[in-house]
PDB file of N, CA and C in Angstrom:
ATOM      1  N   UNK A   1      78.870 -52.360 -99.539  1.00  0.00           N
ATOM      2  CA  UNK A   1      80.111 -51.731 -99.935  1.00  0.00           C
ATOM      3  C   UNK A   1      81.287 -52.569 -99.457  1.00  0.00           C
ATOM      4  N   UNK A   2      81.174 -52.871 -98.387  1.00  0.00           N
ATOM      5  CA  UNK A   2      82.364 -53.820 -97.873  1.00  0.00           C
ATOM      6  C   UNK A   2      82.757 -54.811 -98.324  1.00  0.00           C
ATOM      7  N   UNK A   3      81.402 -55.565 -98.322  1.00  0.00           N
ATOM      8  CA  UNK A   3      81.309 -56.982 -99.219  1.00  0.00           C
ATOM      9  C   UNK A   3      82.115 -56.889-101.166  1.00  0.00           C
ATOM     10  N   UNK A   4      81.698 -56.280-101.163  1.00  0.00           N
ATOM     11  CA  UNK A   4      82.158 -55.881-102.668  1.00  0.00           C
ATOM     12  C   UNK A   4      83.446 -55.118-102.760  1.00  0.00           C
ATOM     13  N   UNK A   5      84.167 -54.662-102.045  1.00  0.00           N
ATOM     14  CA  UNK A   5      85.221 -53.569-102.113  1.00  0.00           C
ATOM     15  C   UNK A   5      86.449 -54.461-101.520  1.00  0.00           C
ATOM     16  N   UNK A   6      85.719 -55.703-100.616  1.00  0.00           N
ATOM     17  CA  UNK A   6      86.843 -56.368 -99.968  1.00  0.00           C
ATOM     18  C   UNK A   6      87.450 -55.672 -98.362  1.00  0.00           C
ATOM     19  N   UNK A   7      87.120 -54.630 -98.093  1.00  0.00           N
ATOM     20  CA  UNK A   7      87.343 -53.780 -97.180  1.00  0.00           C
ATOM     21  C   UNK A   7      86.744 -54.113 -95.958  1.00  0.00           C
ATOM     22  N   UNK A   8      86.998 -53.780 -94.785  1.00  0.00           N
ATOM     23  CA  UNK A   8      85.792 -54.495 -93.705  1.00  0.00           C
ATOM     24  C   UNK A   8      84.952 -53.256 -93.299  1.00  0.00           C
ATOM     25  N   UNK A   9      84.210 -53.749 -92.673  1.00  0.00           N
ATOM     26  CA  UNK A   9      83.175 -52.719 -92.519  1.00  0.00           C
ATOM     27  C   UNK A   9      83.251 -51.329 -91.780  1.00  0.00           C
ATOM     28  N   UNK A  10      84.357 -51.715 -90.973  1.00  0.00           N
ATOM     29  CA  UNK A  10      84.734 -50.658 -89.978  1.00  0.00           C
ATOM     30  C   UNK A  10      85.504 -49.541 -90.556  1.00  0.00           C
ATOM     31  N   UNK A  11      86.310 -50.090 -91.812  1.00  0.00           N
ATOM     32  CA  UNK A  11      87.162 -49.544 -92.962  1.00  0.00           C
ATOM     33  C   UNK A  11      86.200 -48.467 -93.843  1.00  0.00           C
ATOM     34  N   UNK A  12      84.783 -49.185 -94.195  1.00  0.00           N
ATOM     35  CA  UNK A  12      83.972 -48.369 -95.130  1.00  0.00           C
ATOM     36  C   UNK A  12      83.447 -47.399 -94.361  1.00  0.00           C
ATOM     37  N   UNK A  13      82.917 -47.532 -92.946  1.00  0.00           N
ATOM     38  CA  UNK A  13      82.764 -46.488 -91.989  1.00  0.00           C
ATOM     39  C   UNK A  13      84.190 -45.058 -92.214  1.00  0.00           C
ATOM     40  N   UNK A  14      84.895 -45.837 -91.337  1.00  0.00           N
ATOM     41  CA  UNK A  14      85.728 -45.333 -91.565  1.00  0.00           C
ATOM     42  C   UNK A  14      86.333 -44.284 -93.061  1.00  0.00           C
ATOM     43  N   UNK A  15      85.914 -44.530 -94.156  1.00  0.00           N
ATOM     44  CA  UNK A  15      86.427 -43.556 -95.093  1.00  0.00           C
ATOM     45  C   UNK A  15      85.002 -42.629 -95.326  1.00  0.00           C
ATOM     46  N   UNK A  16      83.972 -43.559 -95.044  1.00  0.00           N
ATOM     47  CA  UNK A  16      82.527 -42.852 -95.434  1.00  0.00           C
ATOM     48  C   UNK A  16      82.844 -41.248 -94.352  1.00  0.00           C
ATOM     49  N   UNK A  17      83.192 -41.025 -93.726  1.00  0.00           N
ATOM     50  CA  UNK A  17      83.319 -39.738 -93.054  1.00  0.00           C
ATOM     51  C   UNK A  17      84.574 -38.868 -93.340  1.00  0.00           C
ATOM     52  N   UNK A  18      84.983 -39.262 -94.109  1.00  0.00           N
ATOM     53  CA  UNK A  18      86.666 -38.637 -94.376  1.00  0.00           C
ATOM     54  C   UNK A  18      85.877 -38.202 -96.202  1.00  0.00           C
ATOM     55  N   UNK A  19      85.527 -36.768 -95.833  1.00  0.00           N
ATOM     56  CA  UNK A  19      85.399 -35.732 -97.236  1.00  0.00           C
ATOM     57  C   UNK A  19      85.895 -36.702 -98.440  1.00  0.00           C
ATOM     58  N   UNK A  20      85.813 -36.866 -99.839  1.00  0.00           N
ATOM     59  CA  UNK A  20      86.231 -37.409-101.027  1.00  0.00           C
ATOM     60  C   UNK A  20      86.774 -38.400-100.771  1.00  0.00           C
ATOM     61  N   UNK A  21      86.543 -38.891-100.084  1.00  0.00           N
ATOM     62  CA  UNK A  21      87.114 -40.743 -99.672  1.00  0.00           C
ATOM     63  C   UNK A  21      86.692 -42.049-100.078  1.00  0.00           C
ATOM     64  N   UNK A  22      85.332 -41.517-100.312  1.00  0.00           N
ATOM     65  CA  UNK A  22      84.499 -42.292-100.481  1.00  0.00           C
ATOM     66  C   UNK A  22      83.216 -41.576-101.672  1.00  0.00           C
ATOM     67  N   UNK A  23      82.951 -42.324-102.953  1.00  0.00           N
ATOM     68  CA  UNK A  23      81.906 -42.000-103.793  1.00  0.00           C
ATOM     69  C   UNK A  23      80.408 -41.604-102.700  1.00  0.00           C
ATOM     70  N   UNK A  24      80.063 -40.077-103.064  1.00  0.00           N
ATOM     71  CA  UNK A  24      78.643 -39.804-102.419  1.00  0.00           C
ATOM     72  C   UNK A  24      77.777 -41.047-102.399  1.00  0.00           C
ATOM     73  N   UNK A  25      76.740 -41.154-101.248  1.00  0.00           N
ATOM     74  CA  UNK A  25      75.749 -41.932-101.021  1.00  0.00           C
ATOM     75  C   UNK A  25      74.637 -42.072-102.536  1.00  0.00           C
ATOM     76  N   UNK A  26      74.457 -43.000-103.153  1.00  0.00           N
ATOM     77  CA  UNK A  26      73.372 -42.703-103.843  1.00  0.00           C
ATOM     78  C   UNK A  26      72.219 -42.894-103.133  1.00  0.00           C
ATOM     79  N   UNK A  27      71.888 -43.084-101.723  1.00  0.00           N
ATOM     80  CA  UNK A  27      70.937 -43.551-101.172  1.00  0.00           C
ATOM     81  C   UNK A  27      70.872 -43.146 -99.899  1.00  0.00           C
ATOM     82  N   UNK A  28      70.616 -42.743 -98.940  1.00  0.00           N
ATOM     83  CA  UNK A  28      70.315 -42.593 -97.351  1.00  0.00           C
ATOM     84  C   UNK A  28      69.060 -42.929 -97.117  1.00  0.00           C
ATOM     85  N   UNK A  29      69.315 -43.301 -95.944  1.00  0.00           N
ATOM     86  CA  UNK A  29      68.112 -44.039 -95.191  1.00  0.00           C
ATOM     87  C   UNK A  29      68.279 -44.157 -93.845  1.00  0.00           C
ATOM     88  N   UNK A  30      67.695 -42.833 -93.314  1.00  0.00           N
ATOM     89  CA  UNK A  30      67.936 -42.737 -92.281  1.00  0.00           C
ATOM     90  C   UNK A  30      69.850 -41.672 -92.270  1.00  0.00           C
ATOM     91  N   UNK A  31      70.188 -43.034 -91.228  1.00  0.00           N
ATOM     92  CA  UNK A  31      71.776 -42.470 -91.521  1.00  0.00           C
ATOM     93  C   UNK A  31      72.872 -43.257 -91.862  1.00  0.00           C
ATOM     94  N   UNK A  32      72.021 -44.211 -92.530  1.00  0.00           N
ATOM     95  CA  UNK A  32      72.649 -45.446 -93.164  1.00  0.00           C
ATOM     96  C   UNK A  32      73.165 -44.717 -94.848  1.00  0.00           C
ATOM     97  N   UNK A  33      73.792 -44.999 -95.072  1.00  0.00           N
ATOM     98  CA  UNK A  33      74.623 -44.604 -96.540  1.00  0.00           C
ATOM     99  C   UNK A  33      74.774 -45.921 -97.420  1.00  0.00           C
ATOM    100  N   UNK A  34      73.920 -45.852 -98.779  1.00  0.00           N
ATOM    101  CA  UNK A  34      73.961 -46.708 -99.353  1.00  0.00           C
ATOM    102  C   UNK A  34      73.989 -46.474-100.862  1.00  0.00           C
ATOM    103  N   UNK A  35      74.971 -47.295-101.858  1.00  0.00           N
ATOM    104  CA  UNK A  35      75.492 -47.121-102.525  1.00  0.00           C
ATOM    105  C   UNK A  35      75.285 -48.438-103.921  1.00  0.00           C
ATOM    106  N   UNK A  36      74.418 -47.477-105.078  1.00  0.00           N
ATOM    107  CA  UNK A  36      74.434 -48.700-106.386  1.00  0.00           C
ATOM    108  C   UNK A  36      75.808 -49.528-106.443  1.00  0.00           C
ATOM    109  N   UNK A  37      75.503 -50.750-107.122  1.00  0.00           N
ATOM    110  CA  UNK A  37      77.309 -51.266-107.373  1.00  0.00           C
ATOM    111  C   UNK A  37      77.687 -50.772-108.623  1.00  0.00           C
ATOM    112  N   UNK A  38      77.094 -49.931-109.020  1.00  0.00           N
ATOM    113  CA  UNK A  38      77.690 -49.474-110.783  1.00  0.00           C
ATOM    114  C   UNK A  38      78.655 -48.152-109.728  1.00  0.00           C
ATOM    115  N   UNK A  39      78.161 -47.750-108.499  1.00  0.00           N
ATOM    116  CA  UNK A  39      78.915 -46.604-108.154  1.00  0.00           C
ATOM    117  C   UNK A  39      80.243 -47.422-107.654  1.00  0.00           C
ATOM    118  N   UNK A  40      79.922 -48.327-106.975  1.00  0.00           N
ATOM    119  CA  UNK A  40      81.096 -49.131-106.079  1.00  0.00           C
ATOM    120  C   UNK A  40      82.324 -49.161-107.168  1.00  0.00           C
ATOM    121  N   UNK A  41      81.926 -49.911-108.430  1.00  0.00           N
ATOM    122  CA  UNK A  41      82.634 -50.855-109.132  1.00  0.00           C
ATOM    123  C   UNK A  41      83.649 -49.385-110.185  1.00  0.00           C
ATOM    124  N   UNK A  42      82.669 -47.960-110.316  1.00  0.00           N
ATOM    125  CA  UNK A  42      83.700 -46.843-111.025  1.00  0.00           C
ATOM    126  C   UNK A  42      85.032 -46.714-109.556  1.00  0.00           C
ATOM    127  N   UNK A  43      84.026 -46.488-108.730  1.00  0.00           N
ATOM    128  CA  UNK A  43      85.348 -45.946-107.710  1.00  0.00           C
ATOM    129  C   UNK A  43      86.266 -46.792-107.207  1.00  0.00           C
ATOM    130  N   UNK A  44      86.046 -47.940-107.623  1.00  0.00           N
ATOM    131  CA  UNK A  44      86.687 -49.204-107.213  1.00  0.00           C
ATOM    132  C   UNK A  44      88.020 -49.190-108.927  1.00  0.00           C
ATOM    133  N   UNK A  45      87.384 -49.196-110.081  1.00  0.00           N
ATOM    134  CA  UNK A  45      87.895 -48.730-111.190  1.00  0.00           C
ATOM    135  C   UNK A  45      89.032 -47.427-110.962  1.00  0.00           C
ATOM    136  N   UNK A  46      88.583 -46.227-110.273  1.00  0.00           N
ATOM    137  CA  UNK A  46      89.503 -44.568-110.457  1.00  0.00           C
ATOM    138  C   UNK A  46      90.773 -44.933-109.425  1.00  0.00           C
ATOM    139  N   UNK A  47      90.134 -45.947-108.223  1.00  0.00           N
ATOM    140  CA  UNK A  47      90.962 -45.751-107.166  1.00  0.00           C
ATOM    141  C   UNK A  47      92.062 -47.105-107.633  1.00  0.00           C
ATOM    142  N   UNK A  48      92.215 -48.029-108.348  1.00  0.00           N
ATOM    143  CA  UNK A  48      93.578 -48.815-109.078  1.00  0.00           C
ATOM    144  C   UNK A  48      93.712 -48.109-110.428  1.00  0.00           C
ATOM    145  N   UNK A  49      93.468 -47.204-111.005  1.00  0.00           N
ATOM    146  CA  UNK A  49      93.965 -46.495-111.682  1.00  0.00           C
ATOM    147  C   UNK A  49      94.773 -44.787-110.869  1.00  0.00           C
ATOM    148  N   UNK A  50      94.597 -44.475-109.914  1.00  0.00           N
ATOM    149  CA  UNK A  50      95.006 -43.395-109.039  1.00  0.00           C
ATOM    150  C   UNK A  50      96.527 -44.099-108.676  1.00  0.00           C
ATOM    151  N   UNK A  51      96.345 -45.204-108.424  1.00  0.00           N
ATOM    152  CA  UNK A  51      97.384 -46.550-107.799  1.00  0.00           C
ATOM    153  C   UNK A  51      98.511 -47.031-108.940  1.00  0.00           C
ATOM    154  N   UNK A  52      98.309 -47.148-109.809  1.00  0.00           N
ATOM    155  CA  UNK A  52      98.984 -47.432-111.248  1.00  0.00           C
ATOM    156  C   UNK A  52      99.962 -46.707-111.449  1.00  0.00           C
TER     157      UNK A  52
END
């Protein structure tokens, strides 16, 4: 997510716990939260259109 979002990691932490901040996990493992890039790349899409 970081890698791809441009964000640092502490940042994706960081929103991953803040309610609607962040697109749901498509994945857990454990308590790791992990995410398709078709999910990354919509919410990456809504959130510069929210911005516009």
């Amino acid at each position: 997510m970081a890698e791809r979002t441009g964000l640092s990691p502490n940042t994706v932490k960081s929103y991953a716990n803040i309610p609607g901040r962040m697109p749901q996990p498509d994945v857990m493992i454990g308590r790791v939260k992990g995410w398709f890039p078709e999910t990354i790349d919509r919410w990456i899409e809504r959130r510069a259109e929210k911005q516009s």
